[in-house]
N, C-alpha and C. Protein backbone atom coordinates (compact mmCIF):
# COMPACT_ATOMS: atom_id res chain seq x y z
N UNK A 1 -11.26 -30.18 10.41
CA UNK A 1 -11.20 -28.92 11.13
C UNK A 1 -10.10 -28.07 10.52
N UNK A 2 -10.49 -26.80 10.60
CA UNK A 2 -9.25 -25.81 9.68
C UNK A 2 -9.10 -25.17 10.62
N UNK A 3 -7.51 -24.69 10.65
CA UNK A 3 -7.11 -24.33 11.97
C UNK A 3 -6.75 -22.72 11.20
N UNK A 4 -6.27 -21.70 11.75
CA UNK A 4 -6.11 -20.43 11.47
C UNK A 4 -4.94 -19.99 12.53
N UNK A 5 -3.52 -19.71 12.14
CA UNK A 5 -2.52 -19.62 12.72
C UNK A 5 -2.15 -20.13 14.24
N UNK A 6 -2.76 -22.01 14.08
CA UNK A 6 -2.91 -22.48 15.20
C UNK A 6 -4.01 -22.37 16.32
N UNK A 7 -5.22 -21.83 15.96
CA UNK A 7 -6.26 -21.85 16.82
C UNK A 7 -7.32 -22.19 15.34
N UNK A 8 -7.88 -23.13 16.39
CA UNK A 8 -9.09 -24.09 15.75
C UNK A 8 -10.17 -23.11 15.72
N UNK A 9 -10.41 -22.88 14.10
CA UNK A 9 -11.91 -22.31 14.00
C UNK A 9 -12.99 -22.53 14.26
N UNK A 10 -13.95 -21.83 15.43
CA UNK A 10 -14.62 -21.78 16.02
C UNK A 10 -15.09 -20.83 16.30
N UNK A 11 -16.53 -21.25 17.66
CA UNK A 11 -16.87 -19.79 18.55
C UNK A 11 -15.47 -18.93 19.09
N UNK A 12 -14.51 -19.76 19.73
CA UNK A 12 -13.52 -18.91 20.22
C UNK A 12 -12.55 -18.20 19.02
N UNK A 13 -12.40 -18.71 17.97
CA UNK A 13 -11.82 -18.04 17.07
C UNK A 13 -12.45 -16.75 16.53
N UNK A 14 -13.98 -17.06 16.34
CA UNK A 14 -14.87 -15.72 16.19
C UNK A 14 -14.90 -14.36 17.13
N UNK A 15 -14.82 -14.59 18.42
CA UNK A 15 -14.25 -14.06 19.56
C UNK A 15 -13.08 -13.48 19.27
N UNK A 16 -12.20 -13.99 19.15
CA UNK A 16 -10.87 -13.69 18.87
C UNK A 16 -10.72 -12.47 17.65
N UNK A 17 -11.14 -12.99 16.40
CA UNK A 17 -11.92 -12.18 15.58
C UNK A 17 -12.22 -10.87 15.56
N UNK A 18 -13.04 -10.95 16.05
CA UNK A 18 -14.07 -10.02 16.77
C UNK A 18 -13.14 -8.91 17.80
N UNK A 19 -12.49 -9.43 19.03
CA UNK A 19 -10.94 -8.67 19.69
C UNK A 19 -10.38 -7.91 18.60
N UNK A 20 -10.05 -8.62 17.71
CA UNK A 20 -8.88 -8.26 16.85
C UNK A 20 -9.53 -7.19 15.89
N UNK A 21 -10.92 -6.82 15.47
CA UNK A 21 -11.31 -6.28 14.55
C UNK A 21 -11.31 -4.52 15.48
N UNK A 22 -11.98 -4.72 17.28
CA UNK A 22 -11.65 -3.71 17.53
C UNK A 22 -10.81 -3.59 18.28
N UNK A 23 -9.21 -4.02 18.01
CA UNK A 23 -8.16 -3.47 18.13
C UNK A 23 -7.71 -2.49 17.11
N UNK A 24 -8.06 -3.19 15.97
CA UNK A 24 -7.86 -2.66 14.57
C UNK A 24 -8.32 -0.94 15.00
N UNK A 25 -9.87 -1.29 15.17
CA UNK A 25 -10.16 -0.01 14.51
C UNK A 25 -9.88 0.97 15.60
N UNK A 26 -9.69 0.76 16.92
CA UNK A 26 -9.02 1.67 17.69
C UNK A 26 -7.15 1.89 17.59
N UNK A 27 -6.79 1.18 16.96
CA UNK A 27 -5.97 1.60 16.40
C UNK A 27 -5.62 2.57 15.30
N UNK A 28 -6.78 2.80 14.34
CA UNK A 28 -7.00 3.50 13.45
C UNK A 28 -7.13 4.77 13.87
N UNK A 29 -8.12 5.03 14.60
CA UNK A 29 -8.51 6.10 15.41
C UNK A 29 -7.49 6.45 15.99
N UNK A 30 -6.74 5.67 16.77
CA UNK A 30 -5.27 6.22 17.43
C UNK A 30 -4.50 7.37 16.04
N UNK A 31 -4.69 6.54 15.02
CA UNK A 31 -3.83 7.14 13.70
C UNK A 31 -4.40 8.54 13.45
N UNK A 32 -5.72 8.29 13.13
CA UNK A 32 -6.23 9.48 12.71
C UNK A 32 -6.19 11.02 13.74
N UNK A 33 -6.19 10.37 15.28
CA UNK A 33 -5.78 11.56 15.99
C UNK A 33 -4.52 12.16 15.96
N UNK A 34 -3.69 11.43 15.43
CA UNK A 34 -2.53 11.73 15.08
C UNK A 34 -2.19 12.63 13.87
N UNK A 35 -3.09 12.67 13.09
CA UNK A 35 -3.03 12.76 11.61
C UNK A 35 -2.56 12.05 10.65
N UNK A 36 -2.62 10.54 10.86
CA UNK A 36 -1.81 9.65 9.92
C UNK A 36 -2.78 8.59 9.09
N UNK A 37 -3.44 9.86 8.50
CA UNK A 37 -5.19 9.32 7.31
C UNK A 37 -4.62 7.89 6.72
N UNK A 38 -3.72 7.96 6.14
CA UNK A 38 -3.24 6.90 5.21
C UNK A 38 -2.95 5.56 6.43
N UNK A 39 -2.51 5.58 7.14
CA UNK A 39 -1.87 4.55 7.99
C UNK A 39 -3.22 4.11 8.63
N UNK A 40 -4.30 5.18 9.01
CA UNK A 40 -5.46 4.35 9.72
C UNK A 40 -6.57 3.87 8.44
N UNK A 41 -6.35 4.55 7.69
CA UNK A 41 -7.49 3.47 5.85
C UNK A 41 -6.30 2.31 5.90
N UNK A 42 -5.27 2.20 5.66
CA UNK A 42 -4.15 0.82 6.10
C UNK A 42 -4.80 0.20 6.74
N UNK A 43 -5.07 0.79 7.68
CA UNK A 43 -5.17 -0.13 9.19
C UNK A 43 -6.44 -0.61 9.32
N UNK A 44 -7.85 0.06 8.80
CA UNK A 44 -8.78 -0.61 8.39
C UNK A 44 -9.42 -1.98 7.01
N UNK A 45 -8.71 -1.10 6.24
CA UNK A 45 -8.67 -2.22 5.31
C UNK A 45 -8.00 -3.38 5.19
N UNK A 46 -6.78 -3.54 6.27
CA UNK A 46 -6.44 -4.93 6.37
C UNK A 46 -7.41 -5.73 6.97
N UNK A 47 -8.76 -5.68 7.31
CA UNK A 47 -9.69 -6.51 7.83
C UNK A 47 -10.09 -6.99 6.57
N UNK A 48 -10.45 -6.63 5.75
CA UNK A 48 -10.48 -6.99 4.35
C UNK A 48 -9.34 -7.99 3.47
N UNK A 49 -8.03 -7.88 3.72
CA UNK A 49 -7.12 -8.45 3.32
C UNK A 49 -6.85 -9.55 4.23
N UNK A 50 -7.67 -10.10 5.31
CA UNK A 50 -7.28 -11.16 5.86
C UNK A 50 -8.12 -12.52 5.26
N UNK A 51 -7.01 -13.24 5.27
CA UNK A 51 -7.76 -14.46 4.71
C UNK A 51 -7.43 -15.80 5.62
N UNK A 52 -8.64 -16.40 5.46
CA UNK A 52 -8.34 -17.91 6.36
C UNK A 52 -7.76 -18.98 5.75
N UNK A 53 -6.75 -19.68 6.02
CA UNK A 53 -6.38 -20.69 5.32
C UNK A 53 -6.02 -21.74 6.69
N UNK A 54 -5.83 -23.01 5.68
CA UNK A 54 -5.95 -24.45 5.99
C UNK A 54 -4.62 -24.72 6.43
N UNK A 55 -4.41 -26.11 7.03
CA UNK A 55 -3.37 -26.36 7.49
C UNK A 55 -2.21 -26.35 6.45
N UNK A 56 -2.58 -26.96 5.68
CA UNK A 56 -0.84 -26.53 4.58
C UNK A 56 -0.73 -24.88 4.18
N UNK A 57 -1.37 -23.77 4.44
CA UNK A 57 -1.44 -22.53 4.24
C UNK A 57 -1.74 -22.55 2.85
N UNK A 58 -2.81 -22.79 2.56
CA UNK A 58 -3.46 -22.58 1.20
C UNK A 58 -4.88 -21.47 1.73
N UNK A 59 -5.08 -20.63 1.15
CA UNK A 59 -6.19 -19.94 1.39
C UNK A 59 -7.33 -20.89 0.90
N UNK A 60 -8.55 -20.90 1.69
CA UNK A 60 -9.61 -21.49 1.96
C UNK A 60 -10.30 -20.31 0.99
N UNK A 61 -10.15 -19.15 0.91
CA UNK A 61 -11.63 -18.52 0.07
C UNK A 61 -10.47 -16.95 -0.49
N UNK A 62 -11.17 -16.49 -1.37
CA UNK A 62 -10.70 -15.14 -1.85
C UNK A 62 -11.50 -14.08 -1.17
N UNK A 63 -11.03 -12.84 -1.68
CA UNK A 63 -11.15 -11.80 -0.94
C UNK A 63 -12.92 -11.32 -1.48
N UNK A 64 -13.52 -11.83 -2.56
CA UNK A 64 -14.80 -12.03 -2.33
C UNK A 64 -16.00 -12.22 -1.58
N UNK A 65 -15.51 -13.69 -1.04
CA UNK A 65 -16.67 -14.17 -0.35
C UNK A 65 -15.26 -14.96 1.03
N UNK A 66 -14.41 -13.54 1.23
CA UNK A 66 -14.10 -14.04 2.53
C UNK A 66 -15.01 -13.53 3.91
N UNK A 67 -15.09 -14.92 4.60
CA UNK A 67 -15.53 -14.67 5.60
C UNK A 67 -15.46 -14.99 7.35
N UNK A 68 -14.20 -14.56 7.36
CA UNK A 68 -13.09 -14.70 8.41
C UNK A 68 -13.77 -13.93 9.43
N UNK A 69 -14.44 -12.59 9.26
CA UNK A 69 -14.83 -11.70 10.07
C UNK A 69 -15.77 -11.80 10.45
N UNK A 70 -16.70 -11.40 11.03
CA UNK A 70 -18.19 -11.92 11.00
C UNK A 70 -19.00 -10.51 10.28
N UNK A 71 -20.11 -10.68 9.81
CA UNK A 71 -20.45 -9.54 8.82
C UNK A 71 -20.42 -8.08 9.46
N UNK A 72 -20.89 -8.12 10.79
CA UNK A 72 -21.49 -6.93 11.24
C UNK A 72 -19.86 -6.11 11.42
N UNK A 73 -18.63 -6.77 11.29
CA UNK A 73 -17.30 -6.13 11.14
C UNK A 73 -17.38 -5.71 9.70
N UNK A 74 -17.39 -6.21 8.84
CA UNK A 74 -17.17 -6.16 7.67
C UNK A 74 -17.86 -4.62 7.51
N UNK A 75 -19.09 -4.78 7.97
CA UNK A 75 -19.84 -3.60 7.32
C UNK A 75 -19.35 -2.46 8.30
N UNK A 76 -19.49 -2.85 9.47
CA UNK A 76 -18.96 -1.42 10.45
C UNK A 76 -17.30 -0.90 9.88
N UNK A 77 -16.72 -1.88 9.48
CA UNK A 77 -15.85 -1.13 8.77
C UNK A 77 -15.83 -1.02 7.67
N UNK A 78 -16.39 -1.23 6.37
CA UNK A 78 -16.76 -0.23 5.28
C UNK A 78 -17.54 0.60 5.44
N UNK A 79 -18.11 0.95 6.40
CA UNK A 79 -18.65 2.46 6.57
C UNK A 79 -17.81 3.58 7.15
N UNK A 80 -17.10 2.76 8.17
CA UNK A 80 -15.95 3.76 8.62
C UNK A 80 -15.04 4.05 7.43
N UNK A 81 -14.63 3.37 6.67
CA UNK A 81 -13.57 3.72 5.51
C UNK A 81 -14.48 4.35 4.32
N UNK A 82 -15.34 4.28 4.25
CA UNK A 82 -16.36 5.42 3.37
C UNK A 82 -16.60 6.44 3.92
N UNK A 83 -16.47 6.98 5.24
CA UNK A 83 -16.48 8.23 5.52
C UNK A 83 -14.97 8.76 5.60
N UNK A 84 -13.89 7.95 5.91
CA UNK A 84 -12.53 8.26 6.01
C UNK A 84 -12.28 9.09 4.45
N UNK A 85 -12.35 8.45 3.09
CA UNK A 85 -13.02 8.68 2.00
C UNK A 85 -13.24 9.94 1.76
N UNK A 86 -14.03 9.82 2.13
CA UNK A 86 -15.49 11.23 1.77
C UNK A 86 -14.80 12.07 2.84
N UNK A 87 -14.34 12.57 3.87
CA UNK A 87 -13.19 13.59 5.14
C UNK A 87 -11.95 13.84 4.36
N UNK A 88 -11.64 12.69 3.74
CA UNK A 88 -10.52 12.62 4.12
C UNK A 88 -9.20 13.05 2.52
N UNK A 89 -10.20 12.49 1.79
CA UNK A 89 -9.48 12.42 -0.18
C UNK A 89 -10.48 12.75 -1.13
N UNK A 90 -9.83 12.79 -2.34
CA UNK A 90 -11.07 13.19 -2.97
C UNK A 90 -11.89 12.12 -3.89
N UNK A 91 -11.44 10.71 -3.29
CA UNK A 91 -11.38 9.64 -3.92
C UNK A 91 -13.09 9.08 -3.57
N UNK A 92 -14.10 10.13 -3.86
CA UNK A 92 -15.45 9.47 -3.51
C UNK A 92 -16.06 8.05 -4.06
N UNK A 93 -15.08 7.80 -5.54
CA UNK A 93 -15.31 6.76 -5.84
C UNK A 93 -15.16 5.30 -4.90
N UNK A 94 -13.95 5.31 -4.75
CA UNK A 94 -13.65 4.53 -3.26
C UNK A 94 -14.62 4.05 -2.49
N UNK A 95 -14.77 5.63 -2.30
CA UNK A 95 -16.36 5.44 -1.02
C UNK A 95 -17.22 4.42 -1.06
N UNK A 96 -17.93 5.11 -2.35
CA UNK A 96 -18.61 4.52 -3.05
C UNK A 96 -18.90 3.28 -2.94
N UNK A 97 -17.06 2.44 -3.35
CA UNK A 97 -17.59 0.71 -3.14
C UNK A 97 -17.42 0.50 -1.80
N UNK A 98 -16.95 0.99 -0.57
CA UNK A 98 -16.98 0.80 0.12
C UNK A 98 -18.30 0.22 0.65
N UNK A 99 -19.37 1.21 0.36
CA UNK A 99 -21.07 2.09 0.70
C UNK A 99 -21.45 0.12 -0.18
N UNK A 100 -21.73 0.17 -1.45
CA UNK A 100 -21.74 -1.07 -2.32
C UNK A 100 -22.13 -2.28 -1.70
């Protein structure tokens, strides 16, 4: 069993997950009403930068084929950060892999 900062991966960890993905992105939104573009693409793309690792803290997978999140996060937030993108910079390339 691989545990993830002390809670055993599981249904309840997926749950948890799942909490945490829309905290994230209402947090983002908090940013962006603010006007703080950069701090809420931050704040989305660390769903991307999270990785699961094992009890000695070795990462279990790369940022490839991580799959900590469950997909339908993954994608609801590369679409949100492909339109942040495309509003927001002129960085359509970005988008782009976001969209990818």
């Amino acid at each position: 069993t691989h545990t993830m900062s002390g809670v055993i991966r599981s249904d309840t960890s997926h749950n948890l997950l799942t909490q945490a993905a829309h905290a994230l992105w209402s947090l983002a939104e908090e940013l962006l009403n603010r006007n703080q573009i950069k701090d809420a693409i931050l704040c989305l793309e660390s769903i991307y930068q999270y990785k699961v690792e094992d009890e000695s803290g070795d990462a279990m997978c790369d940022d490839s084929d991580n799959d900590s999140f469950p997909v339908t996060i993954k994608v609801k937030t590369a679409i949100r950060l492909a339109e942040l993108y495309i509003n927001y910079t002129d960085n359509i390339d970005h988008a782009k892999q976001h969209l990818d």
